[in-house]
Protein backbone atom coordinates (compact mmCIF):
# COMPACT_ATOMS: atom_id res chain seq x y z
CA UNK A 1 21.97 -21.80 4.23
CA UNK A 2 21.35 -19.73 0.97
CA UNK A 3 21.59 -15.85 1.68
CA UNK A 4 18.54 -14.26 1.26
CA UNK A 5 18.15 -12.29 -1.71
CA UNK A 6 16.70 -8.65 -1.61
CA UNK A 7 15.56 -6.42 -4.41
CA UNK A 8 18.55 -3.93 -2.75
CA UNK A 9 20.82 -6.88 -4.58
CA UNK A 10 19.36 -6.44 -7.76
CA UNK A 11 19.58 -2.13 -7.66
CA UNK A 12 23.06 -2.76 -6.32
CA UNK A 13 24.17 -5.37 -8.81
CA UNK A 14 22.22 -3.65 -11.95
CA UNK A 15 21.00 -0.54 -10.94
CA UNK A 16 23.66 1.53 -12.48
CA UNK A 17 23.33 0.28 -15.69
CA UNK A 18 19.71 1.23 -15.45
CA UNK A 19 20.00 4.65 -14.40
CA UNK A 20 22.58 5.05 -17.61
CA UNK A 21 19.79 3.55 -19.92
CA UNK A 22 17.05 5.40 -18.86
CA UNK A 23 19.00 8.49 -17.89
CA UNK A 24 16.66 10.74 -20.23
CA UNK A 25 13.06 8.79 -18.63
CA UNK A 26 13.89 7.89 -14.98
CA UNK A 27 12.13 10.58 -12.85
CA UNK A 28 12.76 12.36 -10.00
CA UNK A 29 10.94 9.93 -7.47
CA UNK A 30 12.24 6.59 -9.19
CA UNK A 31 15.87 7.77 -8.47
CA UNK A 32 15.28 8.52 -4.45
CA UNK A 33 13.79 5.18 -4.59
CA UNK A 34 16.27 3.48 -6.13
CA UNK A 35 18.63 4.98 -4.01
CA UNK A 36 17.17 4.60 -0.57
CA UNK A 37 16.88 1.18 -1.13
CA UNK A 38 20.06 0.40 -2.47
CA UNK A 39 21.32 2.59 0.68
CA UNK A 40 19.06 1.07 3.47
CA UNK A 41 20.90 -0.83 6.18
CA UNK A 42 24.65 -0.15 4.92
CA UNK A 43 27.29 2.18 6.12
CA UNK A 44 25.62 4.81 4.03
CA UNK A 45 23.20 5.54 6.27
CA UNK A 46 25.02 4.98 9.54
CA UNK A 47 24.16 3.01 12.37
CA UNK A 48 25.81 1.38 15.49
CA UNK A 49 27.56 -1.62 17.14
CA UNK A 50 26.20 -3.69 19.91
CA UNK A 51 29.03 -5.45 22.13
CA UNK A 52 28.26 -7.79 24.38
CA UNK A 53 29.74 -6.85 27.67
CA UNK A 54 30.09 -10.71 28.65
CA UNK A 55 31.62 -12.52 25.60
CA UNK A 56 32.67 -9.71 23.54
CA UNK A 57 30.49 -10.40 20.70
CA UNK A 58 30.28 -7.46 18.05
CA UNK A 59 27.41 -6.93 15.67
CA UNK A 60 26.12 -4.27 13.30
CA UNK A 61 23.28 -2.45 12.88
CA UNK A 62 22.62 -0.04 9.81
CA UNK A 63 20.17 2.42 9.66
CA UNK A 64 16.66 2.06 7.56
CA UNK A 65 15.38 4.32 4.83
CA UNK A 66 12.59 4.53 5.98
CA UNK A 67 11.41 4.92 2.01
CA UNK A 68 7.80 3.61 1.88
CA UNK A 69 8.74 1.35 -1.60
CA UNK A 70 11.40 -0.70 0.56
CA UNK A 71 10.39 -4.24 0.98
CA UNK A 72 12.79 -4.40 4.49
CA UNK A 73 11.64 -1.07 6.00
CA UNK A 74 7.74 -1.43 6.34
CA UNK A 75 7.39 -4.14 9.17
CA UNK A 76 7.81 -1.29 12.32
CA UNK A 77 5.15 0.93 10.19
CA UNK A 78 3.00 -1.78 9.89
CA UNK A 79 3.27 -2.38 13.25
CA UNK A 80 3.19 1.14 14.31
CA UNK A 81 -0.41 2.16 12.24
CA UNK A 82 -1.88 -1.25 13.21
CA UNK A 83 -1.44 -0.29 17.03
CA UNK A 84 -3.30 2.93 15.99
CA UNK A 85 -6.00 0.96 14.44
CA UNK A 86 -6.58 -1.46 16.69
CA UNK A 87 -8.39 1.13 19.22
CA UNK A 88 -10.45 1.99 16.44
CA UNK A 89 -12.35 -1.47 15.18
CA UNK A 90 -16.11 -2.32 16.43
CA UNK A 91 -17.86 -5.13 17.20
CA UNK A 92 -19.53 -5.85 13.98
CA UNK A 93 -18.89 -7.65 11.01
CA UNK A 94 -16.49 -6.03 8.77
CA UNK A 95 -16.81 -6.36 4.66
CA UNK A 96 -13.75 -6.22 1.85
CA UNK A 97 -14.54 -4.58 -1.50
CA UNK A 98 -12.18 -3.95 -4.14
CA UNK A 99 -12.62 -1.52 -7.00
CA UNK A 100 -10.52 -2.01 -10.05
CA UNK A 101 -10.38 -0.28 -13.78
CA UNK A 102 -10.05 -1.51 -17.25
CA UNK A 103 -6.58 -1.69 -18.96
CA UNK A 104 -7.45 1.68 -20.39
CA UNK A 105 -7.98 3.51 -17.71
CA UNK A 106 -4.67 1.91 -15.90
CA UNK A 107 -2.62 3.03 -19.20
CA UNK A 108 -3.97 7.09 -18.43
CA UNK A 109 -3.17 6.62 -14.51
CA UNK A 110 0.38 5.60 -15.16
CA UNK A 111 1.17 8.87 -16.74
CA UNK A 112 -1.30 10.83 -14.38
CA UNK A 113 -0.58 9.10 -11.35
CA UNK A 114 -1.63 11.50 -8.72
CA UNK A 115 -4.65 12.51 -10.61
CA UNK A 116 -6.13 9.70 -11.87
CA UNK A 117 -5.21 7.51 -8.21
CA UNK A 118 -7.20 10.07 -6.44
CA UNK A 119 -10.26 9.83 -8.86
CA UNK A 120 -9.98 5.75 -8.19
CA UNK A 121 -10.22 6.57 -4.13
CA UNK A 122 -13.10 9.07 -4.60
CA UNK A 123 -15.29 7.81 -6.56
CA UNK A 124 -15.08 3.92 -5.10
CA UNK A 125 -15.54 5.84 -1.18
CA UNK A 126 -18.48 7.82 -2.73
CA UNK A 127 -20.12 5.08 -4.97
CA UNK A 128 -19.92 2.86 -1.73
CA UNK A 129 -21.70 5.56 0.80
CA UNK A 130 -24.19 6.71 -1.96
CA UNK A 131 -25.74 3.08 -2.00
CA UNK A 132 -24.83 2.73 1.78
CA UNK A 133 -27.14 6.04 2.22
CA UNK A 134 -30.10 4.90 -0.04
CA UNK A 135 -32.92 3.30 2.05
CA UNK A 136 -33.10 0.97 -0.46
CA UNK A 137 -29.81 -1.20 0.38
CA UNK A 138 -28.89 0.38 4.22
CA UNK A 139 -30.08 4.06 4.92
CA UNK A 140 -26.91 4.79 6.92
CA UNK A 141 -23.35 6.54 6.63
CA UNK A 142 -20.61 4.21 5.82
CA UNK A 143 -17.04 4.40 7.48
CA UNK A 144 -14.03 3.20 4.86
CA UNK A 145 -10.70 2.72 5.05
CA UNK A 146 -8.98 2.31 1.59
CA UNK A 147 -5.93 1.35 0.58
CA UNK A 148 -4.13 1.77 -2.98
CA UNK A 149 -2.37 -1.02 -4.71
CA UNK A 150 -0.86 -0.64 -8.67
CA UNK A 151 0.27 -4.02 -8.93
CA UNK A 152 -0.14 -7.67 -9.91
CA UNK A 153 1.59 -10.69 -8.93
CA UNK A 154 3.65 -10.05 -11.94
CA UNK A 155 4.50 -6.81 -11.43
CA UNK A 156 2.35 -5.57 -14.15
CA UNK A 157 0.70 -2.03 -13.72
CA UNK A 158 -2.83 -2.92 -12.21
CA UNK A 159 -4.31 0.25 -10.07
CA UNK A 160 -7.18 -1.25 -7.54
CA UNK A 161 -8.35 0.06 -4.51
CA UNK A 162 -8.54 -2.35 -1.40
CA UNK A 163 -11.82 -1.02 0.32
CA UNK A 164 -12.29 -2.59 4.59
CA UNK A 165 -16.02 -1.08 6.08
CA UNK A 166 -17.82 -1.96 8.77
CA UNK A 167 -20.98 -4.02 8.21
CA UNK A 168 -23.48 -0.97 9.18
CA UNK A 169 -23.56 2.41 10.34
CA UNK A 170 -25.06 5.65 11.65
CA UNK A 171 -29.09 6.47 10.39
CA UNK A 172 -29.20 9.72 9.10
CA UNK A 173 -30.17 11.62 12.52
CA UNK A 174 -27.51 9.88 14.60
CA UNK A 175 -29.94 7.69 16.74
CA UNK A 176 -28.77 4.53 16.21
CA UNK A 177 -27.18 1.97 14.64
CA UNK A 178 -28.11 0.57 11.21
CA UNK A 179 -26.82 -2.93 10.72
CA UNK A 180 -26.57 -4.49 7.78
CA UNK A 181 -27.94 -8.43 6.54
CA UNK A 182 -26.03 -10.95 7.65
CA UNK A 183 -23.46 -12.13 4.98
CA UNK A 184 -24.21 -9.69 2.72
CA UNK A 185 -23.33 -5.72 2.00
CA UNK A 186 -24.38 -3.97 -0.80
CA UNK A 187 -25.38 -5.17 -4.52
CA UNK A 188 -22.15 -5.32 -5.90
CA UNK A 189 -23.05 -4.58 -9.57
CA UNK A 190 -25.08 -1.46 -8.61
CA UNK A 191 -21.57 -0.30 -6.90
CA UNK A 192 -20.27 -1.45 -10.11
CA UNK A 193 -22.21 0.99 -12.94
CA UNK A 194 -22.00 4.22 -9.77
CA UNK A 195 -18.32 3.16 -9.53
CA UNK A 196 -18.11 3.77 -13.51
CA UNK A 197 -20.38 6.75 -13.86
CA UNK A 198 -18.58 8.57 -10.59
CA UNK A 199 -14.72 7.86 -12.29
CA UNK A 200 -16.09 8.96 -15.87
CA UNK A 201 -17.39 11.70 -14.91
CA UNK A 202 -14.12 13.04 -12.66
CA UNK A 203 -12.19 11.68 -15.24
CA UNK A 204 -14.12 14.26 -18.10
CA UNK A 205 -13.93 17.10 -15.32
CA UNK A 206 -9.90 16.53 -15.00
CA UNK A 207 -9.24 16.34 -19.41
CA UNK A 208 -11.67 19.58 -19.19
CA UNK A 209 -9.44 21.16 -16.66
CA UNK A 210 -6.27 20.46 -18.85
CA UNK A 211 -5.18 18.00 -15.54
CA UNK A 212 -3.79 15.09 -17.87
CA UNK A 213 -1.15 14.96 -19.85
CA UNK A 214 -0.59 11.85 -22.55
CA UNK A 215 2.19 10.80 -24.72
CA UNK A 216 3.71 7.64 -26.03
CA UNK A 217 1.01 5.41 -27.26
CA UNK A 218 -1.80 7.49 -25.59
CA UNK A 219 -0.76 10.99 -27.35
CA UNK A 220 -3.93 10.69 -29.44
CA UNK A 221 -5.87 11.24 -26.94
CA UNK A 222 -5.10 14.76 -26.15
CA UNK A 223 -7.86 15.02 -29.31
CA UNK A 224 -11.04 16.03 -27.56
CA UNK A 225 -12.73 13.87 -30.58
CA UNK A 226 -10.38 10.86 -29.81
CA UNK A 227 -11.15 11.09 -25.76
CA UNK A 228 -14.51 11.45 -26.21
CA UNK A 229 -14.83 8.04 -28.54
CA UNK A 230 -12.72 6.56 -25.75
CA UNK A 231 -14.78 7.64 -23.06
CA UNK A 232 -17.77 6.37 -24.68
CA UNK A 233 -16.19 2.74 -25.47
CA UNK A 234 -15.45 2.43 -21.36
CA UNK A 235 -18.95 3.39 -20.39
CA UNK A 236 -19.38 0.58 -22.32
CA UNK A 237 -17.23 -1.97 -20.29
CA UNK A 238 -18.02 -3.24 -17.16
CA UNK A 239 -15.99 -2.86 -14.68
CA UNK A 240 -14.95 -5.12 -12.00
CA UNK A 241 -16.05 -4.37 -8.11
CA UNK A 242 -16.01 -7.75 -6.05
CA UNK A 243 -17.04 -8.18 -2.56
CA UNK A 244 -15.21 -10.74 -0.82
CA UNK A 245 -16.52 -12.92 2.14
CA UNK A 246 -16.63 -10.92 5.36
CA UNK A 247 -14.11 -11.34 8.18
CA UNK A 248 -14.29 -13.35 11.26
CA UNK A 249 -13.96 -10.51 13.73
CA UNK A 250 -12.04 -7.80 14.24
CA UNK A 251 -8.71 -9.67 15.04
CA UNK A 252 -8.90 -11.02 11.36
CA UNK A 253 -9.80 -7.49 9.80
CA UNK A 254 -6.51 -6.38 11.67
CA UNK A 255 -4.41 -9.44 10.22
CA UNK A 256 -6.05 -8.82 6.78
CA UNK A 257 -4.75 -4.47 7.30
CA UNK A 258 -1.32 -5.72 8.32
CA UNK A 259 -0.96 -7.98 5.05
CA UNK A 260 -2.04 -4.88 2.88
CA UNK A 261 -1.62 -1.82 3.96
CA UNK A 262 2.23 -1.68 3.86
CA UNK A 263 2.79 -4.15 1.01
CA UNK A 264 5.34 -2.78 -1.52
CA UNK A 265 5.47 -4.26 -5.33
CA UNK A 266 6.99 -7.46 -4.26
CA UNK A 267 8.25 -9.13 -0.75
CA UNK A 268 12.02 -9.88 -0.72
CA UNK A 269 10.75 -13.38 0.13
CA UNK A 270 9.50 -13.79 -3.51
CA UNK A 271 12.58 -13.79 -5.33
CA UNK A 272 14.72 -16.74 -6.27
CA UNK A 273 17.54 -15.85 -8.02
CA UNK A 274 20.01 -12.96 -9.33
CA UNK A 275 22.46 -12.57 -11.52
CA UNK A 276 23.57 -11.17 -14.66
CA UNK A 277 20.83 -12.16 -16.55
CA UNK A 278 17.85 -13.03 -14.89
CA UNK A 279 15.81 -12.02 -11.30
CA UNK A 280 13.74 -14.77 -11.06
CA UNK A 281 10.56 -15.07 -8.64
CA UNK A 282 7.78 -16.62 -7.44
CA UNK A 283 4.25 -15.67 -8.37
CA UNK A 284 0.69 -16.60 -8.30
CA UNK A 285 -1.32 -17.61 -11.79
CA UNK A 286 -4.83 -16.16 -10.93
CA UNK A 287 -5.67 -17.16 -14.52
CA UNK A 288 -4.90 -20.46 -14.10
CA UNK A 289 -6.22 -21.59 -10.70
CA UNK A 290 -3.99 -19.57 -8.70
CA UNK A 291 -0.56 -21.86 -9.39
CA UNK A 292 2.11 -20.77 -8.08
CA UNK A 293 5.28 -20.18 -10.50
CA UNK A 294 8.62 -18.59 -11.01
CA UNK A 295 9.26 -16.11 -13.43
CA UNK A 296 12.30 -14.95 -14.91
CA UNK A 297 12.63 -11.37 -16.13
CA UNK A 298 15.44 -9.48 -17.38
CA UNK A 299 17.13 -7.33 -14.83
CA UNK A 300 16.34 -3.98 -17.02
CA UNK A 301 12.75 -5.37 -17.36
CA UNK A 302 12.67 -6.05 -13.13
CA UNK A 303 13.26 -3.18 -12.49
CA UNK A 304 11.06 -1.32 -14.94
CA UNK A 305 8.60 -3.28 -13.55
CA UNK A 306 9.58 -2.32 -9.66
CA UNK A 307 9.61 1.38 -10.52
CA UNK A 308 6.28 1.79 -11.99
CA UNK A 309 4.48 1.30 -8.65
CA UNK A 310 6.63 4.09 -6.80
CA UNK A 311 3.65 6.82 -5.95
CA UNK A 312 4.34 10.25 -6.04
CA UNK A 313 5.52 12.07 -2.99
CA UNK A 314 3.45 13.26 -0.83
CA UNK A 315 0.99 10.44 -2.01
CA UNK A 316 -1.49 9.30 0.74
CA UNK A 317 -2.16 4.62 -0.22
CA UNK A 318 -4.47 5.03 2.94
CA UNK A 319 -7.18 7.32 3.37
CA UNK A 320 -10.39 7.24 5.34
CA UNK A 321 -13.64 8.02 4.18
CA UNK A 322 -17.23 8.27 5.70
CA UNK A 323 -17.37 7.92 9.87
CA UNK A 324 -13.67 7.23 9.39
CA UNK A 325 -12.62 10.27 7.74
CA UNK A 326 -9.73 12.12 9.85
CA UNK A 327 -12.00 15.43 10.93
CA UNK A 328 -14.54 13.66 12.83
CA UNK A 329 -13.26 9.87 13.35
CA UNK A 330 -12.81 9.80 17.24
CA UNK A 331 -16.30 11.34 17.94
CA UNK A 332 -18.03 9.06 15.32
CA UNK A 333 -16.65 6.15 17.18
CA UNK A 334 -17.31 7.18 20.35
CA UNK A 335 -21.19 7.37 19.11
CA UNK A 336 -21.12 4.10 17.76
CA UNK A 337 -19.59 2.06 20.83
CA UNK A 338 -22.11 4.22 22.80
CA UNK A 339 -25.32 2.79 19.97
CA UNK A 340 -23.37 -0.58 19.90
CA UNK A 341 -23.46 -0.81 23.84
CA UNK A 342 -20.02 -1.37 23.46
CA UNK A 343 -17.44 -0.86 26.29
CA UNK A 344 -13.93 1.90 25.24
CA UNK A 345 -11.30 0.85 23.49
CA UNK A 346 -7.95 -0.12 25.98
CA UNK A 347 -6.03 3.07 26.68
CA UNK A 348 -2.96 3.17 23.97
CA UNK A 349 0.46 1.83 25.55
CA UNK A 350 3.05 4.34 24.94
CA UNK A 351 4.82 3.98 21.88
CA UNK A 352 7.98 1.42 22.23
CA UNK A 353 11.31 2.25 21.03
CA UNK A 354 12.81 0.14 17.60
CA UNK A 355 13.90 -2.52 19.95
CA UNK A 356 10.90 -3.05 22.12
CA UNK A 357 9.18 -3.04 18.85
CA UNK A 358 11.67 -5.58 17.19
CA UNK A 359 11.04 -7.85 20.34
CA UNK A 360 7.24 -7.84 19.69
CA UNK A 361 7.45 -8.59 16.20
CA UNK A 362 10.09 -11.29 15.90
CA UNK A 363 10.14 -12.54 19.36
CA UNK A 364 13.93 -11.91 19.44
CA UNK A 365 15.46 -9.60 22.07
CA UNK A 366 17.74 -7.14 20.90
CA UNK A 367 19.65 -6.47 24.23
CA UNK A 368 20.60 -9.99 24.87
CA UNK A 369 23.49 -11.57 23.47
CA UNK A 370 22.47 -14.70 20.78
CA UNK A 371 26.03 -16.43 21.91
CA UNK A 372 26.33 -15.95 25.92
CA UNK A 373 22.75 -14.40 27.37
CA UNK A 374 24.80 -11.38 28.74
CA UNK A 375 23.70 -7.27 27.59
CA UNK A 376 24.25 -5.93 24.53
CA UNK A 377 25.81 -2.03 24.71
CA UNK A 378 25.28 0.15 21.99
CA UNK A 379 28.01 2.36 20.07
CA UNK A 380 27.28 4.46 17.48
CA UNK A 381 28.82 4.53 14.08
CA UNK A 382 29.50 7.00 11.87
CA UNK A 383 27.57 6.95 8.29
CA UNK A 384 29.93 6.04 5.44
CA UNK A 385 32.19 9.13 4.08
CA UNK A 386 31.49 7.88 0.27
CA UNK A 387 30.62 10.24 -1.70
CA UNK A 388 27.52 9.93 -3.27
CA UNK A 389 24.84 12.16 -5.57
CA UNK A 390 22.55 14.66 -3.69
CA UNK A 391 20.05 13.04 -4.78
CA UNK A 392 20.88 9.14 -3.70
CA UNK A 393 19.43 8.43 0.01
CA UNK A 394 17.02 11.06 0.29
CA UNK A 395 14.46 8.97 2.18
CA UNK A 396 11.43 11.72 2.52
């Protein structure tokens, strides 16, 4: 069988050319996350030996980075959050919106990222509840969860906003529960010209408040004159908000969360090949019918491409909006089982260790020996005594 290849092979193999190419232009972020993933489940980080009391049988286990970009690390986080969530869906339909922004727009966010990402979140969770609200389309409050993605399936710089809601929610006094039509949410291209107005409008507050920086090919528009003309020309545009078909139920509105919320630029699973050259992988042709291809890119240009998606820290992909916001979520859902004449959620199981976990999610039992059946101790190892820069596998 063909070892699996990992984007840790190509930072291993070529990312210390990189770093020396782009020593003057590779940020402070970029490097952790270059380095936590070239790090994660080596010697580096430590880890420990299981032995198999029966057979003898000795295998290793490295420690994760834990580092949020890493395509290995985000399938017990996934898990994890999911768990939370599941205590939290109702028993309604649930609805998938996505907000996205011209190439313009996506050209200012790359250089503003935190900025210009939390505009995106606000104004698609407030265009969505001001319509929701409006006795026109629903008269109710809205509850959103929204998660950030940058990327395409070629690793092009594409900020969108992945937006899951419940088909309904709570009239204005808190009496009961406003459902919405069957098969259908809100009118998508009034979301669409409130989505543009709302983003325009924070946009102009943040260039007013000396928020945004620009250079490269967007250094023209620290010009107020040269803004402005561009601000005009996007009010202009329309921008794209689609509604896809609701879900089944709520098991299919978790399946869809675990697909998205912890997705990182690319899947290890994608890529074909590495080596001097060329990382090659698979992707998807949206523009032409959704065909799947391969695509060859050179290593420098990978990674480029990899690095551009790394959020800055601190950076929250998920938020909650609406009856879902953090403050008031538990009692809001507590009001709307009780309107929904719907029974409690399950109490939460306590929270299984990595290897409980690992059995859940693979099927595979850690403690059990793959040769012989019998248990598998554990013995710690030490991490690796390399040295290495300060600022390599720092993981937070």
């Amino acid at each position: 069988m063909q070892p699996r290849i990992e984007v840790a092979d190509v930072f291993r193999r070529h990312g210390a050319a990189y770093r020396e190419a782009h020593a003057g232009h590779l940020g402070r972020t970029e490097r952790r996350v270059m380095g936590a993933i070239e790090a994660c489940r080596t010697a580096a980080l430590g880890g420990h030996a299981e032995h198999c009391t029966d057979c003898g049988l000795v295998r290793y286990a490295y420690n994760s980075c834990r580092n949020r970009h890493c395509p290995k690390c985000q399938g017990l986080a996934r898990a994890e959050w999911l768990a939370d969530r599941q205590a939290e869906l109702l028993p309604v339909p649930y609805f998938h919106v996505v907000f996205t922004v011209p190439a313009p727009i996506a050209d200012i966010a790359f250089q503003n990222k935190s900025v210009v990402y939390s505009i995106l979140f606000r104004a698609a969770a407030e265009a969505l509840r001001r319509i929701a609200a409006d006795p026109k389309h629903l008269g109710a409050e809205l509850g959103v969860v929204a998660v950030l993605h940058t990327w395409g399936q070629n690793l092009h710089h594409h900020p969108h906003v992945h937006c899951v809601i419940p088909g309904g929610g709570l009239s204005p006094d808190h009496t009961q529960w406003v459902a919405c039509r069957p098969g259908f949410f809100l009118p998508v291209r009034v979301l669409s010209r409130l989505f543009r107005r709302l983003f325009m409008e924070q946009l102009q507050a943040a260039y007013t408040e000396g928020k945004l920086s620009f250079f490269g090919a967007n250094a023209s528009l620290a010009d107020p004159a040269v803004f402005a003309r561009r601000q005009a020309a996007l009010r202009r545009t329309d921008w794209v908000v689609y509604a896809k078909r609701p879900f089944g139920g709520p098991e299919q509105v978790l399946a869809y969360l675990g697909r998205y919320t912890h997705r990182v630029a690319i899947a290890n699973s994608r890529l074909v090949t590495v080596d001097d050259q060329h990382v090659s992988f698979r992707w998807k042709d949206y523009r032409d019918h959704g065909k799947s291809k391969v695509m060859s890119l050179a290593p420098d240009e990978f990674i480029r491409r990899f690095l551009q998606h790394a959020v800055p820290d601190g950076f929250h992909r998920i938020r909650h909006y609406g009856l879902l916001a953090n403050a008031r979520r538990a009692p809001n859902l507590a009001l709307c089982r009780r309107l929904l004449a719907a029974p409690p959620p399950a109490p939460a199981e306590p929270p299984a260790d990595y290897r409980e976990r690992y059995r859940q999610l693979s099927g595979r039992p850690l403690d059990i020996c793959p040769c012989c059946g019998g248990h598998m101790d554990i013995v710690p190892l030490p991490r690796s005594p390399t040295p290495r820069a300060p600022h390599a596998w720092d993981t937070s």
